[in-house]
PDB file of N, CA and C in Angstrom:
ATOM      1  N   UNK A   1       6.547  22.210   2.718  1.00  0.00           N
ATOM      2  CA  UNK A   1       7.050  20.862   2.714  1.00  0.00           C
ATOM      3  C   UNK A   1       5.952  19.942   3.235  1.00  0.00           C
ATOM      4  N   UNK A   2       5.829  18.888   2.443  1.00  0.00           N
ATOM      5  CA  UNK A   2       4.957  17.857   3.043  1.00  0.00           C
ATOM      6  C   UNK A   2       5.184  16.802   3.196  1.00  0.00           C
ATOM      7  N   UNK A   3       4.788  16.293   4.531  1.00  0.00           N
ATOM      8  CA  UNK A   3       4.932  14.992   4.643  1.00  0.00           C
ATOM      9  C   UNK A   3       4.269  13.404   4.184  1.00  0.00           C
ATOM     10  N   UNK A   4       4.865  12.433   4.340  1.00  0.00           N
ATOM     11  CA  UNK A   4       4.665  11.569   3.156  1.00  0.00           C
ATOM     12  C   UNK A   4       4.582  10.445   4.085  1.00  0.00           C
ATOM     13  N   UNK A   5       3.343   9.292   4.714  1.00  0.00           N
ATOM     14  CA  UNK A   5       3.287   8.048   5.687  1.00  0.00           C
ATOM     15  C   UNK A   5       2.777   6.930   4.739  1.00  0.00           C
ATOM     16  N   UNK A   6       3.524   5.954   4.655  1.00  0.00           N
ATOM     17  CA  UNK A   6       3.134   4.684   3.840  1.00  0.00           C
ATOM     18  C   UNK A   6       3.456   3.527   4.901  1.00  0.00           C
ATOM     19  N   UNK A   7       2.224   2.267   4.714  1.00  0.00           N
ATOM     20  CA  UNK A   7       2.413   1.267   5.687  1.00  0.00           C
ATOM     21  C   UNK A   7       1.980   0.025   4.557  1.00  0.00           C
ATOM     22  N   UNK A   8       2.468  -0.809   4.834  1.00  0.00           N
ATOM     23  CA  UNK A   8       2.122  -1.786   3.183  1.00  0.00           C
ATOM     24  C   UNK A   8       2.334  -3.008   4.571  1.00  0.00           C
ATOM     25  N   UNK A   9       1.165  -4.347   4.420  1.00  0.00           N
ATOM     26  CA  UNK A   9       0.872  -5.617   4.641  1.00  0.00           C
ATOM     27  C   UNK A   9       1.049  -6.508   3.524  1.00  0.00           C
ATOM     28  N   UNK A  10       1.927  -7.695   3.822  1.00  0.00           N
ATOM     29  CA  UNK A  10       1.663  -8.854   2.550  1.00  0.00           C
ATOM     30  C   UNK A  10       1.458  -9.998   3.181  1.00  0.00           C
ATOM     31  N   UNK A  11       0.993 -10.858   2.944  1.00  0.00           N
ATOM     32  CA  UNK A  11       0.747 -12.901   3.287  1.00  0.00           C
ATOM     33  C   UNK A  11       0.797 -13.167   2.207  1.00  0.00           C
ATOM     34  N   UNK A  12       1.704 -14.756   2.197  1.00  0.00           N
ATOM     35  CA  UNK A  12       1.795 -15.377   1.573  1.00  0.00           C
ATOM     36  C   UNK A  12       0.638 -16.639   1.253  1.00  0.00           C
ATOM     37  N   UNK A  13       0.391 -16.903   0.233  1.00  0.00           N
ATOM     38  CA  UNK A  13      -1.215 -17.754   0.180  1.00  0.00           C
ATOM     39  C   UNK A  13      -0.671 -18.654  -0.857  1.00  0.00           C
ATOM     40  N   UNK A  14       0.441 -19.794  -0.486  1.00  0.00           N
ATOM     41  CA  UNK A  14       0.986 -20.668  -0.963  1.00  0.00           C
ATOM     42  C   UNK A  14       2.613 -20.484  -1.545  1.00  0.00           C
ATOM     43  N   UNK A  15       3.185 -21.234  -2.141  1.00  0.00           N
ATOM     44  CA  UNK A  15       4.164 -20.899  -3.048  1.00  0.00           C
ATOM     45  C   UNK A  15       4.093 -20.021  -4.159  1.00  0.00           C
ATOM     46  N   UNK A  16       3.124 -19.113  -4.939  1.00  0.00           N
ATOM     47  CA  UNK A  16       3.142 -18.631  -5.856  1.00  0.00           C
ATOM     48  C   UNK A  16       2.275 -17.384  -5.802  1.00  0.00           C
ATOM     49  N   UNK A  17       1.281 -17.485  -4.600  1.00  0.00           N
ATOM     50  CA  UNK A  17       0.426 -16.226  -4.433  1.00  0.00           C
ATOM     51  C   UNK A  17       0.849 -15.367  -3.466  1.00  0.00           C
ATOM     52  N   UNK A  18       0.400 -14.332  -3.469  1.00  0.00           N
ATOM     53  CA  UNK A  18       0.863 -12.978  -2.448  1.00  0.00           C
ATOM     54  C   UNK A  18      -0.491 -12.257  -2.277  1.00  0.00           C
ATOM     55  N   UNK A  19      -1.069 -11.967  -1.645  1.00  0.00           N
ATOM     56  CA  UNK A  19      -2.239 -10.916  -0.958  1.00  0.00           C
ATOM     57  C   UNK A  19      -1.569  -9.691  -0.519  1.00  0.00           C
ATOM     58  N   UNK A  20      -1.565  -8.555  -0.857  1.00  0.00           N
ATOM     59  CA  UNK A  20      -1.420  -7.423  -0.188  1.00  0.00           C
ATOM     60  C   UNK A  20      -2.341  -6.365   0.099  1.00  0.00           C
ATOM     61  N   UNK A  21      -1.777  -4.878   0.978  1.00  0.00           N
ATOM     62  CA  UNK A  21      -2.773  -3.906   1.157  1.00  0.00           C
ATOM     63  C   UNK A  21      -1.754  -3.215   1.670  1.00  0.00           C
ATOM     64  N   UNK A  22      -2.106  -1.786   1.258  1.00  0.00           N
ATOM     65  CA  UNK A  22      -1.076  -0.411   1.339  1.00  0.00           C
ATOM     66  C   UNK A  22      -1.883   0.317   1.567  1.00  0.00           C
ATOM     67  N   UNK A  23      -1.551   1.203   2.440  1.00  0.00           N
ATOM     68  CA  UNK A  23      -2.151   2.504   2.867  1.00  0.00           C
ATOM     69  C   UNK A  23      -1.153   3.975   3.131  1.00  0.00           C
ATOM     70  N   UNK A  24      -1.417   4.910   2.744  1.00  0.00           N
ATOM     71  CA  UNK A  24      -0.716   6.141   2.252  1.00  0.00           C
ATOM     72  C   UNK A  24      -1.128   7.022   2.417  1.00  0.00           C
ATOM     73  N   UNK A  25      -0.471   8.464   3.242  1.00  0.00           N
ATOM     74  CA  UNK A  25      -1.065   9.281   3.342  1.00  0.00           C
ATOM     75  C   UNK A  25      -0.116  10.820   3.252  1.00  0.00           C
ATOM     76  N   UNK A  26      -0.230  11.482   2.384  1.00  0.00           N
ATOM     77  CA  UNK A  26       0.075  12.640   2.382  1.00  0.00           C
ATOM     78  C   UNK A  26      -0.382  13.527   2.846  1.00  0.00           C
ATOM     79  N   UNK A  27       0.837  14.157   3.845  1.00  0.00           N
ATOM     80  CA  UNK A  27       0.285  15.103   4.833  1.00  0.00           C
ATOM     81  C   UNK A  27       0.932  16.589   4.427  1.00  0.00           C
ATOM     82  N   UNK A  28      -0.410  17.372   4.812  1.00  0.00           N
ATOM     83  CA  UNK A  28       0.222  18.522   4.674  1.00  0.00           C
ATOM     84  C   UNK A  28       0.275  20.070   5.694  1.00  0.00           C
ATOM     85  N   UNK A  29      -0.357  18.846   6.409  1.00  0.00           N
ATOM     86  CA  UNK A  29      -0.509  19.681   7.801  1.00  0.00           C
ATOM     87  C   UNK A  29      -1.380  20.761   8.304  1.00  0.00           C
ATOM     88  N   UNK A  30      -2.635  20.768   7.165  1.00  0.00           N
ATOM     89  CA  UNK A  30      -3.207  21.753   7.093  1.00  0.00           C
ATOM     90  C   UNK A  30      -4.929  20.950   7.385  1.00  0.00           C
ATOM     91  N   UNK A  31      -4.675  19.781   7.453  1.00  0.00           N
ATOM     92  CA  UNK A  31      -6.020  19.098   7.118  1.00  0.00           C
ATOM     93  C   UNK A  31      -6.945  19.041   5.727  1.00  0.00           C
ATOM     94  N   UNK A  32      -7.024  20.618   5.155  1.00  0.00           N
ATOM     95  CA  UNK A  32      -8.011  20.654   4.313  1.00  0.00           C
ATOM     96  C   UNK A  32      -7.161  19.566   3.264  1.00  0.00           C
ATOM     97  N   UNK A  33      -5.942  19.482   3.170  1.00  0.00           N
ATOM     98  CA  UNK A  33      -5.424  19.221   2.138  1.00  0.00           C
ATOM     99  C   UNK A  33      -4.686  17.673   2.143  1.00  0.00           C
ATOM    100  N   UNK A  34      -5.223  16.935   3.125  1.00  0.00           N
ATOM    101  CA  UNK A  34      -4.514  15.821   3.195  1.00  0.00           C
ATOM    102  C   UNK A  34      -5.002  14.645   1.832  1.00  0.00           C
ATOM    103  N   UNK A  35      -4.469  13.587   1.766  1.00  0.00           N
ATOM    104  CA  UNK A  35      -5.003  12.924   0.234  1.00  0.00           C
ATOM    105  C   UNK A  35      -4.424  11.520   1.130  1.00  0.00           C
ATOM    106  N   UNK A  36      -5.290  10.156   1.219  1.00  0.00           N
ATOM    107  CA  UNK A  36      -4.881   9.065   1.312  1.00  0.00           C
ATOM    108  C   UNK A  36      -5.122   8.215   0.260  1.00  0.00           C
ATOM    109  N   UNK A  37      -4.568   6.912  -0.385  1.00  0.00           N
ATOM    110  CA  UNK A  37      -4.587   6.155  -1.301  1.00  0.00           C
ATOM    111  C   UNK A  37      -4.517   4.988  -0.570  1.00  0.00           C
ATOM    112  N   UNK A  38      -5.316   4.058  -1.162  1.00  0.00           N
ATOM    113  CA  UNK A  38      -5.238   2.896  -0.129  1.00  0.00           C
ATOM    114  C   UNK A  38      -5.260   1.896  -1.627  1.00  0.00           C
ATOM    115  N   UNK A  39      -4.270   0.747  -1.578  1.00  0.00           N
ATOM    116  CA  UNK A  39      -4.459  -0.325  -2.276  1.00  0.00           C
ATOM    117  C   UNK A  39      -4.380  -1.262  -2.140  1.00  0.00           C
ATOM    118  N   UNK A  40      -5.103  -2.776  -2.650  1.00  0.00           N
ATOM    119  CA  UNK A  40      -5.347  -3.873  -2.527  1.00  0.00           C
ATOM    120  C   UNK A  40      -5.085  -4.969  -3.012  1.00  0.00           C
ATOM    121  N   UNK A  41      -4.133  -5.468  -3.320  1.00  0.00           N
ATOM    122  CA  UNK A  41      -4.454  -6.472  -4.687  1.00  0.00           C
ATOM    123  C   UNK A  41      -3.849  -8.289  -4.154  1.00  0.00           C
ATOM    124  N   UNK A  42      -3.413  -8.773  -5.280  1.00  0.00           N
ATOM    125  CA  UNK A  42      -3.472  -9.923  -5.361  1.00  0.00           C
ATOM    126  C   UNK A  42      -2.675 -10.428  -6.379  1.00  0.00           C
ATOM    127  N   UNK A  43      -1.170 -10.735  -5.520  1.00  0.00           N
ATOM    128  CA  UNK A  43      -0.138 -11.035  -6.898  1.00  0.00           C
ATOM    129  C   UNK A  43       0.320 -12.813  -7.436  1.00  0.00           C
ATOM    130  N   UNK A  44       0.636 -13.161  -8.456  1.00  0.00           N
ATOM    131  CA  UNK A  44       1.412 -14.164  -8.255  1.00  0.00           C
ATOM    132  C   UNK A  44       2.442 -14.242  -9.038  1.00  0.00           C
ATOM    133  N   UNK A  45       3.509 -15.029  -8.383  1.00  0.00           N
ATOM    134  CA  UNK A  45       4.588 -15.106  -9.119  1.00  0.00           C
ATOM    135  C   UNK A  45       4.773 -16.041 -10.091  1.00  0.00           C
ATOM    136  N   UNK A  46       5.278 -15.878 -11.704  1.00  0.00           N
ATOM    137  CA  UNK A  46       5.564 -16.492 -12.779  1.00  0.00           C
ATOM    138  C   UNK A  46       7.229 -17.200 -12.383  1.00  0.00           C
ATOM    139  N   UNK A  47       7.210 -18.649 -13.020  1.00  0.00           N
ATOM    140  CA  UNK A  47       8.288 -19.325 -12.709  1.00  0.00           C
ATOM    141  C   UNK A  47       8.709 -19.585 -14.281  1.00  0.00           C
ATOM    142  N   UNK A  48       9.905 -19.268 -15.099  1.00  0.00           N
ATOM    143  CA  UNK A  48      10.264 -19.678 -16.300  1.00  0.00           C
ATOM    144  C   UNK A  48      11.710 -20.381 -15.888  1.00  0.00           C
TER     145      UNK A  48
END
């Protein structure tokens, strides 16, 4: 069984933009085998 740690940051950068960053880490308790994913991006929201 492995364990599973996710931590996610967002700011808001006006009415329509979003900045984020996620970080993730699957654990497996063994070290050799751990795997982190880290992501970054930059959203905005569409108004119809």
């Amino acid at each position: 069984m492995n364990g599973l740690f996710t931590i996610q940051l967002d700011r808001n950068l006006g009415k329509n933009w979003k900045v984020f960053g996620s970080f993730g880490r699957a654990v497996t308790f063994t070290n050799k085998n751990d795997a982190d994913l880290m992501t970054v991006g930059l959203s905005r929201r569409f108004d119809f």
